[in-house]
Protein backbone atom coordinates (compact mmCIF):
# COMPACT_ATOMS: atom_id res chain seq x y z
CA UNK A 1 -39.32 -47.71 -127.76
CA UNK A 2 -41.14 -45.62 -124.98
CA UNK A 3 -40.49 -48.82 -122.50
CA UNK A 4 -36.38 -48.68 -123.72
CA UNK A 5 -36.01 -44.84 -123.33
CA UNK A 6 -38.09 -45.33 -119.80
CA UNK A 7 -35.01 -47.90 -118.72
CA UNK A 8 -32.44 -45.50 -119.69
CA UNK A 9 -34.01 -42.72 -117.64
CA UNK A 10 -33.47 -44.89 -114.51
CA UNK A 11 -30.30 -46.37 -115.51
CA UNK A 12 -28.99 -43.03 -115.84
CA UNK A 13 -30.23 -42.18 -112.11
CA UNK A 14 -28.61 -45.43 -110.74
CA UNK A 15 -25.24 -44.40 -112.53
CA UNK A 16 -25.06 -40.42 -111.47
CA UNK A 17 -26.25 -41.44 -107.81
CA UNK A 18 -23.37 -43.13 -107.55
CA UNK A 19 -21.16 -39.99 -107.69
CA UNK A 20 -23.44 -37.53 -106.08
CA UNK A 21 -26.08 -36.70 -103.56
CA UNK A 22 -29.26 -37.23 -106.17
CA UNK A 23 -30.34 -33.79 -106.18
CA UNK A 24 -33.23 -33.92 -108.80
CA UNK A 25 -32.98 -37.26 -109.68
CA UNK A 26 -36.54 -37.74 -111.03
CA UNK A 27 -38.00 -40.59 -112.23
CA UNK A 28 -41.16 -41.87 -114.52
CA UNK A 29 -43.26 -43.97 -111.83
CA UNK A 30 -46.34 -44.33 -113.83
CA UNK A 31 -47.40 -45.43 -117.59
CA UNK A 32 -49.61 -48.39 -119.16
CA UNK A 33 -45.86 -50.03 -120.34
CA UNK A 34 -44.15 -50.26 -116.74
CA UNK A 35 -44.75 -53.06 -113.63
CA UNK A 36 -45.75 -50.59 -110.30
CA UNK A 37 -45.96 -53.65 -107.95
CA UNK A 38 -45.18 -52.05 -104.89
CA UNK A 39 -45.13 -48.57 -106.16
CA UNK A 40 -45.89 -45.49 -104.85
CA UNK A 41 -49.00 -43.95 -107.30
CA UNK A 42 -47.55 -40.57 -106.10
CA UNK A 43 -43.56 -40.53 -105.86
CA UNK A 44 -42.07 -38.83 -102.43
CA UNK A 45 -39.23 -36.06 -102.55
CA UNK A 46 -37.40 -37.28 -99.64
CA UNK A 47 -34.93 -34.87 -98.04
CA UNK A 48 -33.34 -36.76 -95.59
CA UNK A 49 -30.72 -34.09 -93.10
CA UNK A 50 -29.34 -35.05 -89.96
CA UNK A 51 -29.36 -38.61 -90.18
CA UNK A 52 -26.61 -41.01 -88.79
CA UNK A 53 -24.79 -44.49 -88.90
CA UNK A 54 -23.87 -45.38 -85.36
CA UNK A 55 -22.25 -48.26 -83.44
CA UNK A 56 -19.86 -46.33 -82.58
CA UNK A 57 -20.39 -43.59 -84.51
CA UNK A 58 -19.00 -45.03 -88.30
CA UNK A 59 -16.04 -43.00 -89.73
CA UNK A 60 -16.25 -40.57 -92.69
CA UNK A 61 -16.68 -42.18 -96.13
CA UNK A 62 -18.68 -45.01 -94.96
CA UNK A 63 -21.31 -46.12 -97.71
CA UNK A 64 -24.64 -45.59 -97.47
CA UNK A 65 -26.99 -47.44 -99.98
CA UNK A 66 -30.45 -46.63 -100.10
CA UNK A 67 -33.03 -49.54 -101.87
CA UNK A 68 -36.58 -49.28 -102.96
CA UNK A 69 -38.62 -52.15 -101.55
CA UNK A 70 -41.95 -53.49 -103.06
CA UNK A 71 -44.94 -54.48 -100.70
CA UNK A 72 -43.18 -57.30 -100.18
CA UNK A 73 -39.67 -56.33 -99.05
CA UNK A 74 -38.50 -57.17 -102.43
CA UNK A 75 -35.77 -54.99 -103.98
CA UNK A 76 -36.81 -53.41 -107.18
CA UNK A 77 -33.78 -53.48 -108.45
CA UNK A 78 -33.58 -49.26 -108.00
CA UNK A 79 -31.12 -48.08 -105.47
CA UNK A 80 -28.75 -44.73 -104.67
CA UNK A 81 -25.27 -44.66 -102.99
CA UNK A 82 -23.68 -41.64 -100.29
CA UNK A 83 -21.31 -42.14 -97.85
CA UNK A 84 -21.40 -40.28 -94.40
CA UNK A 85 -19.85 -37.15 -94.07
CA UNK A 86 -17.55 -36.89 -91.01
CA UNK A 87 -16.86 -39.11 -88.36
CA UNK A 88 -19.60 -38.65 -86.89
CA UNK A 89 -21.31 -41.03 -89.18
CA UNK A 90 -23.58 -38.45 -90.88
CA UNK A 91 -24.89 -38.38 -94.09
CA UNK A 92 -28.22 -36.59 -96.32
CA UNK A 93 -29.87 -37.36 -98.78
CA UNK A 94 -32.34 -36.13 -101.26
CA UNK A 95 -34.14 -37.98 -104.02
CA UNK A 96 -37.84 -39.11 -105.12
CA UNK A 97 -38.36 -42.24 -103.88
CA UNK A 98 -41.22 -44.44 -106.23
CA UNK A 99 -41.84 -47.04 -103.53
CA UNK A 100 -43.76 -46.93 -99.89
CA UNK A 101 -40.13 -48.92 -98.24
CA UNK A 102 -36.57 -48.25 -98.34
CA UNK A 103 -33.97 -50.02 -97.08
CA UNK A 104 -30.94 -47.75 -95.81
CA UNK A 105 -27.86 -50.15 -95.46
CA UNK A 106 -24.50 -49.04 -94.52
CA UNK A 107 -20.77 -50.36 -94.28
CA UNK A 108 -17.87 -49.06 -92.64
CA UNK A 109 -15.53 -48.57 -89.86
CA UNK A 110 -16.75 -47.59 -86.75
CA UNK A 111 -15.26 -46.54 -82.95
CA UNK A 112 -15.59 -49.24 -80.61
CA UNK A 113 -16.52 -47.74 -77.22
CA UNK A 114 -15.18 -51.10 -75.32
CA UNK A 115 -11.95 -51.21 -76.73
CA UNK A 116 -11.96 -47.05 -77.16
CA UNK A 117 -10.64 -47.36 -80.95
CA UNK A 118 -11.75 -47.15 -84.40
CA UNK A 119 -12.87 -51.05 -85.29
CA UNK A 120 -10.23 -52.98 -87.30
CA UNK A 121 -12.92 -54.37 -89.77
CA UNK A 122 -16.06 -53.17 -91.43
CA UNK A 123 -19.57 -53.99 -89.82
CA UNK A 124 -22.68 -53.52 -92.08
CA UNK A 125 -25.83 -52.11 -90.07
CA UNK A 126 -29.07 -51.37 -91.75
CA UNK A 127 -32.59 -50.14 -91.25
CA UNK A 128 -36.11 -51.04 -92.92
CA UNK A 129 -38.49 -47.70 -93.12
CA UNK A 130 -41.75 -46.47 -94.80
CA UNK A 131 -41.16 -43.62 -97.44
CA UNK A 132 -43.97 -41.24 -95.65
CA UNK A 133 -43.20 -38.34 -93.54
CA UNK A 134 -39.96 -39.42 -93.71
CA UNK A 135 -37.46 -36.59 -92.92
CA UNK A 136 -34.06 -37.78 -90.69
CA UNK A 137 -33.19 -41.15 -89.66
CA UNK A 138 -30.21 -43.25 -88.14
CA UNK A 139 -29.03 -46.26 -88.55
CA UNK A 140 -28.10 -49.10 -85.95
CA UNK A 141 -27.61 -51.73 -84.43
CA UNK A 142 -31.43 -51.90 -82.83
CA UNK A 143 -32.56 -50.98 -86.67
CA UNK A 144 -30.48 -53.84 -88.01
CA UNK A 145 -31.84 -56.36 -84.86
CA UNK A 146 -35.83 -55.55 -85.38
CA UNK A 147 -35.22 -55.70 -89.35
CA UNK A 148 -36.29 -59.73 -90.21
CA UNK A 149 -38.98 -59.29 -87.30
CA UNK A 150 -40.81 -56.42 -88.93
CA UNK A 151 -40.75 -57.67 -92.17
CA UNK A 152 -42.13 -61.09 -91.05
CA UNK A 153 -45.03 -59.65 -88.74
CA UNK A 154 -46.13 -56.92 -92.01
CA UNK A 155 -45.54 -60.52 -94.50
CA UNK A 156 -46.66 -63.20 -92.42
CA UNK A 157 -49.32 -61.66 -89.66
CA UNK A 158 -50.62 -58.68 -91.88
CA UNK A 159 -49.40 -56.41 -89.28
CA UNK A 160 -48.85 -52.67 -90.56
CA UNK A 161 -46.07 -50.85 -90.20
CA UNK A 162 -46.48 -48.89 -87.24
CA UNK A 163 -47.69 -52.15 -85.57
CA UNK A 164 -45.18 -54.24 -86.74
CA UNK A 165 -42.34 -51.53 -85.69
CA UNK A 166 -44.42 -51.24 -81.86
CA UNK A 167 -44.27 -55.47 -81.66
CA UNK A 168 -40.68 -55.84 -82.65
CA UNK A 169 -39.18 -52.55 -80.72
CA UNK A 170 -40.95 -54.07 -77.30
CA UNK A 171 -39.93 -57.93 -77.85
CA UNK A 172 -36.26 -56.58 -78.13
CA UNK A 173 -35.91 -54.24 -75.46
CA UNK A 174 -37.26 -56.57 -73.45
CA UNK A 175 -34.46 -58.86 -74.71
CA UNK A 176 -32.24 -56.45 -73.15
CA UNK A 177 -34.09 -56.66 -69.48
CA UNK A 178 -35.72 -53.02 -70.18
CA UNK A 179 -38.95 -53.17 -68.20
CA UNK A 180 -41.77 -52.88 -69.60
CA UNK A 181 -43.25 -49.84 -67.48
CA UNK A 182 -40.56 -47.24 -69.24
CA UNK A 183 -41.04 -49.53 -72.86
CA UNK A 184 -43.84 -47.08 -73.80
CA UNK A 185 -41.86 -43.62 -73.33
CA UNK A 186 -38.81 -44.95 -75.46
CA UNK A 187 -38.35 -43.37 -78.92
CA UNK A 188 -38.23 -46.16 -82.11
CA UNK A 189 -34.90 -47.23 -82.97
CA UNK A 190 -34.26 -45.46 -85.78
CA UNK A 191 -34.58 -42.01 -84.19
CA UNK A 192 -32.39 -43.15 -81.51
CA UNK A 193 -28.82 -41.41 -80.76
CA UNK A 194 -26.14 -42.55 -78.80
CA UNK A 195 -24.54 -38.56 -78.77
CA UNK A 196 -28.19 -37.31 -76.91
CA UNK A 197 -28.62 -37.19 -73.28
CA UNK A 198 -32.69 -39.21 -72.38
CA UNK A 199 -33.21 -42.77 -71.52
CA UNK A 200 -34.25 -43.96 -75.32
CA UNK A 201 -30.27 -42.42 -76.36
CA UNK A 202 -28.85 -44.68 -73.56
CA UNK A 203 -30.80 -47.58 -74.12
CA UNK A 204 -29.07 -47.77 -77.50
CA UNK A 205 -25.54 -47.20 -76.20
CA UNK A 206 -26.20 -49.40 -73.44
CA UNK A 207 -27.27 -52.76 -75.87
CA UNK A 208 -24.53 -51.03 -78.49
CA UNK A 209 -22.06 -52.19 -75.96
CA UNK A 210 -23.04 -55.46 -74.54
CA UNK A 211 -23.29 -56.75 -77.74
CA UNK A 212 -19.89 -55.65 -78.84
CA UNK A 213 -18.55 -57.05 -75.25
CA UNK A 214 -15.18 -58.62 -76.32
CA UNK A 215 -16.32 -59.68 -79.69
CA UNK A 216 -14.34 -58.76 -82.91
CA UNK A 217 -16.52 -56.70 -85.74
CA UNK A 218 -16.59 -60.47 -87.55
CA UNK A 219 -17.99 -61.93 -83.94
CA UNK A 220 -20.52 -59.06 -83.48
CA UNK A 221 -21.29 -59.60 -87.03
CA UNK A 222 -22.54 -63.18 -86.26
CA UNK A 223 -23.87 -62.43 -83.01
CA UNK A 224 -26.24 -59.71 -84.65
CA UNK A 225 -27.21 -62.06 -87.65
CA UNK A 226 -28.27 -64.79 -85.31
CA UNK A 227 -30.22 -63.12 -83.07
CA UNK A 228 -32.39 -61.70 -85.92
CA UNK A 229 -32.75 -65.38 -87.39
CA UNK A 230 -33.83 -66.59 -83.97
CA UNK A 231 -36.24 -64.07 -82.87
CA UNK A 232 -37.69 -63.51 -86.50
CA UNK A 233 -40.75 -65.82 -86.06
CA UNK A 234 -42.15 -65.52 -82.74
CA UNK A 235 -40.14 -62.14 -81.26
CA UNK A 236 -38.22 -64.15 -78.28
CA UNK A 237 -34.14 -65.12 -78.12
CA UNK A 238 -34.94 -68.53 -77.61
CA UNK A 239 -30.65 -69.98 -77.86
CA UNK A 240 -29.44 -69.97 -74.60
CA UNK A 241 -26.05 -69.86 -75.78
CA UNK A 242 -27.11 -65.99 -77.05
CA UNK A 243 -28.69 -65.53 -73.73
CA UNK A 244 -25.36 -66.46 -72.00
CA UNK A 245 -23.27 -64.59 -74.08
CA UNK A 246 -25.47 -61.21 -73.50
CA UNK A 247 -25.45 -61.93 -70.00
CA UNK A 248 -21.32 -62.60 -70.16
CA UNK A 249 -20.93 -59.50 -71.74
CA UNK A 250 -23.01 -57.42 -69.73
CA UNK A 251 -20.87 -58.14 -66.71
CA UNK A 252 -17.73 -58.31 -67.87
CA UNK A 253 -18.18 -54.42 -69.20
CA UNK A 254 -15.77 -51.67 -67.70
CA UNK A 255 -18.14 -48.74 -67.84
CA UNK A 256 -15.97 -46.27 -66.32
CA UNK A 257 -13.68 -47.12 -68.86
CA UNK A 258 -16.47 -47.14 -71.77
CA UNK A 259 -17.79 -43.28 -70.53
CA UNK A 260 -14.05 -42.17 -70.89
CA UNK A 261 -13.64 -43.87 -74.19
CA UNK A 262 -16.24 -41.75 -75.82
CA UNK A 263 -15.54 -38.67 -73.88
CA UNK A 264 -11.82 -38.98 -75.17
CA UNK A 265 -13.40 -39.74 -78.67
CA UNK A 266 -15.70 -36.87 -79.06
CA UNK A 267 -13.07 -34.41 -77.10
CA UNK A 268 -10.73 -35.42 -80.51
CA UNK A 269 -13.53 -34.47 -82.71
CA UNK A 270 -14.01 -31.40 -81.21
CA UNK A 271 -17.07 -32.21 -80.03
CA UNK A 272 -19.21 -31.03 -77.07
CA UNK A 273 -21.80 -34.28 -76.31
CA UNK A 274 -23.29 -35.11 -73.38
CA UNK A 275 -22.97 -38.72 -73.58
CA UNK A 276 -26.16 -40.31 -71.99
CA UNK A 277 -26.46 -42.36 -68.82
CA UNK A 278 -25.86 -45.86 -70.40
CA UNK A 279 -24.57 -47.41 -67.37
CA UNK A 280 -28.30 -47.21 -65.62
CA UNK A 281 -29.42 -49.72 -68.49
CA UNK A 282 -26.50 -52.35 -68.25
CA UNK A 283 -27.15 -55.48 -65.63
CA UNK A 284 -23.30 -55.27 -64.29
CA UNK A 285 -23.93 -57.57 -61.35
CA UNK A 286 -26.05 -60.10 -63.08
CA UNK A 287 -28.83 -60.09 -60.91
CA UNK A 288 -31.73 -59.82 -63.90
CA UNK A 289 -32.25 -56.15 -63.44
CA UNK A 290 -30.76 -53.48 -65.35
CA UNK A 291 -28.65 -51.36 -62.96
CA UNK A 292 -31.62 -48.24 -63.06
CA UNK A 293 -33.91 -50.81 -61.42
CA UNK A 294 -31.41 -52.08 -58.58
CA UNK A 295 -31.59 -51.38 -54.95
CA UNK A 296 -27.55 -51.09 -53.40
CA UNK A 297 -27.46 -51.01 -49.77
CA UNK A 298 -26.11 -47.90 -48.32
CA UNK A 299 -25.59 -48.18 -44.93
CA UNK A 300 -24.34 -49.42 -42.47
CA UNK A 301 -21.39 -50.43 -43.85
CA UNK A 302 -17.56 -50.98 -42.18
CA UNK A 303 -17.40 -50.36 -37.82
CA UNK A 304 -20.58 -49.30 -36.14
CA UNK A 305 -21.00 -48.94 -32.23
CA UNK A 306 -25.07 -49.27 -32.57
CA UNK A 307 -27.18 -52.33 -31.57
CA UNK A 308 -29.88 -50.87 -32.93
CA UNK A 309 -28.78 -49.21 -36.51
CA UNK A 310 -31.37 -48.31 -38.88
CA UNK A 311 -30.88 -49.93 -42.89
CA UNK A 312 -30.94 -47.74 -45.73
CA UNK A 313 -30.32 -49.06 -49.16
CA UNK A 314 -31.48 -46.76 -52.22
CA UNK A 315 -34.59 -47.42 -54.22
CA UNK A 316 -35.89 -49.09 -56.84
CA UNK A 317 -37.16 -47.24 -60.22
CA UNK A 318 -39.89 -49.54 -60.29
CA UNK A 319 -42.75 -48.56 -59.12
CA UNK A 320 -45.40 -50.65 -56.85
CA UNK A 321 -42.44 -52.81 -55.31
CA UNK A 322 -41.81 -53.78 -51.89
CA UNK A 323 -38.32 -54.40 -50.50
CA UNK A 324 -37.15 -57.83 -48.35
CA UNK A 325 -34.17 -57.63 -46.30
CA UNK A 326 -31.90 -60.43 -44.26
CA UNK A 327 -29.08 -60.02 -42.00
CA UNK A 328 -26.71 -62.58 -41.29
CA UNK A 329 -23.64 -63.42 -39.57
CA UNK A 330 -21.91 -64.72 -42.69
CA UNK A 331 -21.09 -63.55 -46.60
CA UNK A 332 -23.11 -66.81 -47.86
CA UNK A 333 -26.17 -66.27 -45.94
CA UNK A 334 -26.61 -69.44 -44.12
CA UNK A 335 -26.85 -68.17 -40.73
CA UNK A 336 -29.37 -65.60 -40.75
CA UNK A 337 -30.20 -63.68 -37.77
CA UNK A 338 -33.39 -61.34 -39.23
CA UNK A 339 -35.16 -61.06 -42.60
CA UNK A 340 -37.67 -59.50 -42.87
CA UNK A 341 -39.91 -58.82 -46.25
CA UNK A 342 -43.10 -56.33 -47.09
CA UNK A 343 -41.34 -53.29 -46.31
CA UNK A 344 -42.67 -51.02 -48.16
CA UNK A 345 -40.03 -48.04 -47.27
CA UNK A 346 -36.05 -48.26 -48.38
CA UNK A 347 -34.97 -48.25 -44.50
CA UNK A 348 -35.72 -50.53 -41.64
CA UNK A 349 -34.64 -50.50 -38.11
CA UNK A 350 -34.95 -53.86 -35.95
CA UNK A 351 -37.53 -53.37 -32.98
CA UNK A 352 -37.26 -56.37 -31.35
CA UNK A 353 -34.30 -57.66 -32.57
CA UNK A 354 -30.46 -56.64 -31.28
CA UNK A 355 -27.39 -56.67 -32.37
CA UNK A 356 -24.22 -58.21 -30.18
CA UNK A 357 -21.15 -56.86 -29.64
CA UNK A 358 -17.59 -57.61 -31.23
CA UNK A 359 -19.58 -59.28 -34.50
CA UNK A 360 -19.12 -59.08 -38.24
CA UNK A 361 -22.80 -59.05 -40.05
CA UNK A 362 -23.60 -59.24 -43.53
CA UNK A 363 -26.76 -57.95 -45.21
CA UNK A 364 -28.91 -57.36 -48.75
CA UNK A 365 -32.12 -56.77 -50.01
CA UNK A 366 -33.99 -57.28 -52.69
CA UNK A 367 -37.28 -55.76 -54.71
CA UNK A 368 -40.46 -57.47 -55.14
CA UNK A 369 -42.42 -56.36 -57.66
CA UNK A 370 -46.62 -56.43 -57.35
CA UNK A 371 -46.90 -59.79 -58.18
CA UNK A 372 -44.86 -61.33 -55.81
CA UNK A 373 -42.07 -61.73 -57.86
CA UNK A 374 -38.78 -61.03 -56.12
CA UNK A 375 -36.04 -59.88 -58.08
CA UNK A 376 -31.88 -60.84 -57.21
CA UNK A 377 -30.45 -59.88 -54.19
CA UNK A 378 -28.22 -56.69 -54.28
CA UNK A 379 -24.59 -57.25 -53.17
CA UNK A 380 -23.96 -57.78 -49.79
CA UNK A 381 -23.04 -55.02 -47.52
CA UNK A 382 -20.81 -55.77 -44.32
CA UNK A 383 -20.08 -54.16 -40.79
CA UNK A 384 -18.76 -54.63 -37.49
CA UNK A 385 -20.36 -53.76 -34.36
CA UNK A 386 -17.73 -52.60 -31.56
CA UNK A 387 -17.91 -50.42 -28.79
CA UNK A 388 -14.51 -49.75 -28.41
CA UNK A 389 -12.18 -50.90 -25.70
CA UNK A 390 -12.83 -50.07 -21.83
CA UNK A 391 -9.39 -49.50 -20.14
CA UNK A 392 -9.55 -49.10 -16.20
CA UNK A 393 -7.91 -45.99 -15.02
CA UNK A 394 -8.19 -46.40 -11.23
CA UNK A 395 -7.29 -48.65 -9.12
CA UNK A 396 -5.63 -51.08 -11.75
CA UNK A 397 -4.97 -54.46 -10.96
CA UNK A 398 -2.70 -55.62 -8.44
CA UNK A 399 -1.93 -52.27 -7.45
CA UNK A 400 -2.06 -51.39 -3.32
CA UNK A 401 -4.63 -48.62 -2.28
CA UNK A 402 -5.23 -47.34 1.14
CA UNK A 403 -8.38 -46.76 0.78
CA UNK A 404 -11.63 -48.17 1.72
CA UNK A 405 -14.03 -46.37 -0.91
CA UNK A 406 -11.74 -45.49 -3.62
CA UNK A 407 -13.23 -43.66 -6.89
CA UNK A 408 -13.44 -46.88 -9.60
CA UNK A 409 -12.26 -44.26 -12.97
CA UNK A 410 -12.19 -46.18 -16.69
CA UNK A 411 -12.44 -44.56 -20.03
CA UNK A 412 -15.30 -44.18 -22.27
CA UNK A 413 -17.04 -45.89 -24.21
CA UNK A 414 -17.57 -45.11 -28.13
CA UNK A 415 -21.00 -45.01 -27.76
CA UNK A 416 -23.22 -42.20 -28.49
CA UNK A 417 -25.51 -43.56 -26.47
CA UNK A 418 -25.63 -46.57 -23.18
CA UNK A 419 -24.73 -47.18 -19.85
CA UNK A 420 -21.95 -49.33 -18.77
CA UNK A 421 -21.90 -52.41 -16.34
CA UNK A 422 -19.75 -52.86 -13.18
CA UNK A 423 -18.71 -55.81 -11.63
CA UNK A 424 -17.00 -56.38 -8.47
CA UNK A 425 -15.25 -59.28 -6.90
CA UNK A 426 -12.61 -60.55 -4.44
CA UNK A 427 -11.45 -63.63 -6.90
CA UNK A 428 -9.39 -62.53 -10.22
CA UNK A 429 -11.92 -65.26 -12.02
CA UNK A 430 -14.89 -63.28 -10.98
CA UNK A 431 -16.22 -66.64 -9.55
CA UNK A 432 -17.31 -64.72 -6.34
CA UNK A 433 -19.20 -60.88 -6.80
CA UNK A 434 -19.39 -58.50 -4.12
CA UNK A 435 -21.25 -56.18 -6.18
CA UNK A 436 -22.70 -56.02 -10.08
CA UNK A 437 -24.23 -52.85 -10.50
CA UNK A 438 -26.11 -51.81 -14.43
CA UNK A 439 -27.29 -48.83 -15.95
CA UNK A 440 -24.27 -46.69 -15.17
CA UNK A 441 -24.33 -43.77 -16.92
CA UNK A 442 -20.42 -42.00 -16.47
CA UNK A 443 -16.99 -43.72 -16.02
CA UNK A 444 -16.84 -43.00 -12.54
CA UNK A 445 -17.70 -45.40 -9.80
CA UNK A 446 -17.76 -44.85 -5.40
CA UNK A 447 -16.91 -48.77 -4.17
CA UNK A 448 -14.26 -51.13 -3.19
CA UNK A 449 -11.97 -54.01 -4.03
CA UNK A 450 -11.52 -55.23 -7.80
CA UNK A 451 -13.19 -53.92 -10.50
CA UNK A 452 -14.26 -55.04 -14.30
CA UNK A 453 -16.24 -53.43 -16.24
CA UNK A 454 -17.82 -54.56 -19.35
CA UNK A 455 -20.19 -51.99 -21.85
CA UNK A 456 -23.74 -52.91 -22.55
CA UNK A 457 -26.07 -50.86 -24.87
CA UNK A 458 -29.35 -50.64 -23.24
């Protein structure tokens, strides 16, 4: 009789969590007639506040389960219900948990930041956690990703918790092209929060995204399920086809569009967020660095009227890289006319090398990390080096003088700097010079006959 009226205790729990927030919901964890496999010998009060369900953030009345899990992940068949709060996707919860695990699952709509609406289906996200000094956590996608990984590497490699949680939160950021020299200052997933401003808050937002690229909630649904079956047993996303896809999406993001989508969102809500800097952690040009790490040429770019310009592009966040840089006279980078690597600052200007006159260049550079390994190029940057156009002023061509050492006048140059060169000669085809004088430094000229003049930078 003591083991029936034990059963109806919990049963009684189950049934009233279902309709409230199981405030002193209290059960008997302990007794010679009852299986503790997996218990906790000392049940936890857990007063969960300030926790959230995020893709998007999930709507209000979104379920929320809560599941006691053995030692072994198993469900022991004792679980609570809530449902989030606003549309926000918050939700608390007390209760006494009798178990070291829970698993928090949750179902609902969500906003999708790509398409800048509320999702047209239900997703379900979850998140695997130990019961001890457990006092706010969220729920997400990253939570729902590292789930069958963490469970294998506690099951299958006697890895504890913590260590388990450490293994799996690394192998998937690193998924995601996050290096592995800002890996140790991120926060675990579940205390991540796409509404917070810090690098761990847009890390979250940033994978949120590229996994939702174009994908309906069923799609995304897939997507999330198979990447969690694939790197469950050894941590890596081994299908190229998932590879490919992540990569597609990534590229194919609007992110200007994204940041207004949530701005507009929380703005509706009433809301004051600073929504974080996702873009730095998205590889847009798919060049296998997120966009934090890239270097982007700055200038020159567009008409220049400098042989000799100096290169600045903007650098890398990773530290101990040097940069490599080529110049060339076409977008493809077959005809390259300097490159020039180990450069250890983000400018360079050519010493021995000059530019010519009336030419398009192209140029790029890249970061090389301290082994050696270089990373993509960054997009091409193009300009034009012109001086500008040399009209003659006096005596023009053709026209009859009478006299014998007439001023030669033409206008300037648009050069900031260089001297001009003057040639004179008694044929119109300049087969036959009287003169050719360099190094002249105004527009004004003492001499006889015809006249060109041409600009050189020297």
């Amino acid at each position: 009789m003591k083991k029936s009226k034990k059963w109806s205790l919990m049963l009684l729990c189950v049934l009233v969590g279902g309709f409230v927030v199981f405030s002193g919901c209290i059960f008997d964890s302990g007794g010679d007639d009852g299986d503790t496999s997996g218990g906790n010998e000392n049940p936890t009060t857990v007063s969960l506040n300030d926790c959230y369900v995020q893709k998007g953030p999930f709507t209000s009345g979104s379920s929320v389960s809560i599941q006691e899990l053995d030692d072994d992940f198993n469900p022991t068949g004792i679980s609570y219900s809530t449902s989030t709060i606003d549309d926000f996707g918050s939700f608390t919860l007390s209760s006494t948990i009798n178990t070291n695990y829970i698993e928090i699952t949750s179902q609902g709509f969500y906003f999708d930041e790509v398409q800048g609406a509320i999702s047209t289906s239900q997703i379900t996200l979850r998140v695997i956690t130990e019961v001890s000094n457990l006092s706010s956590i969220n729920i997400n996608i990253l939570t729902t990703l590292e789930k069958e990984r963490v469970q294998y590497l506690i099951t299958e490699q006697d890895k504890t918790f913590s260590e388990a949680k450490s293994i799996a939160d690394e192998e998937i950021l690193e998924i995601f092209k996050i290096p592995s020299d800002i890996i140790s200052d991120i926060s675990s997933f579940e205390k991540m929060d796409i509404s917070k401003e810090g690098d761990s808050n847009a890390i979250l937002l940033a994978i949120s995204i590229i996994l939702q690229g174009d994908n309906t909630v069923g799609e995304l649904s897939e997507l999330i399920s198979k990447i969690s079956q694939d790197i469950k047993e050894d941590g890596t996303l081994d299908n190229a086809t998932y590879v490919s896809e992540l990569d597609d999406n990534a590229a194919n993001l609007d992110l200007t569009q994204i940041r207004e989508n949530l701005e507009k969102r929380y703005q509706d809500l009433g809301l004051s967020i600073s929504i974080p800097e996702f873009e730095d952690f998205v590889d847009s040009d798919g060049d296998g660095l997120i966009k934090k790490y890239d270097s982007e040429v700055s200038s020159p770019i567009g008409e220049i009227n400098n042989t000799k310009p100096t290169f600045v592009w903007t650098e890398s966040d990773y530290t101990n890289v040097t940069y490599k840089i080529e110049i060339s006279l076409n977008s493809v980078f077959t005809d390259i006319v300097e490159q020039v690597s180990n450069l250890s600052q983000t400018t360079y200007t050519p010493s021995d090398f000059i530019l010519s006159n009336d030419k398009h260049y192209f140029w790029r550079v890249a970061v090389v990390d301290e082994n050696g390994v270089q990373g993509e190029w960054s997009e091409p940057g193009e300009f034009y080096v012109y001086f500008g156009d040399i009209n003659l002023i006096y005596p023009l061509y053709d026209e009859t003088i009478s006299q014998t050492k007439p001023t030669f006048t033409w206008s300037a140059a648009n050069l900031t700097e260089g001297t001009y060169k003057f040639e004179l000669s008694s044929s119109d085809d300049y087969s036959t010079f009287i003169a050719t004088l360099f190094h002249i430094w105004n527009e004004t000229l003492f001499f006889q006959l015809l006249l060109r003049s041409l600009v050189s930078h020297g």
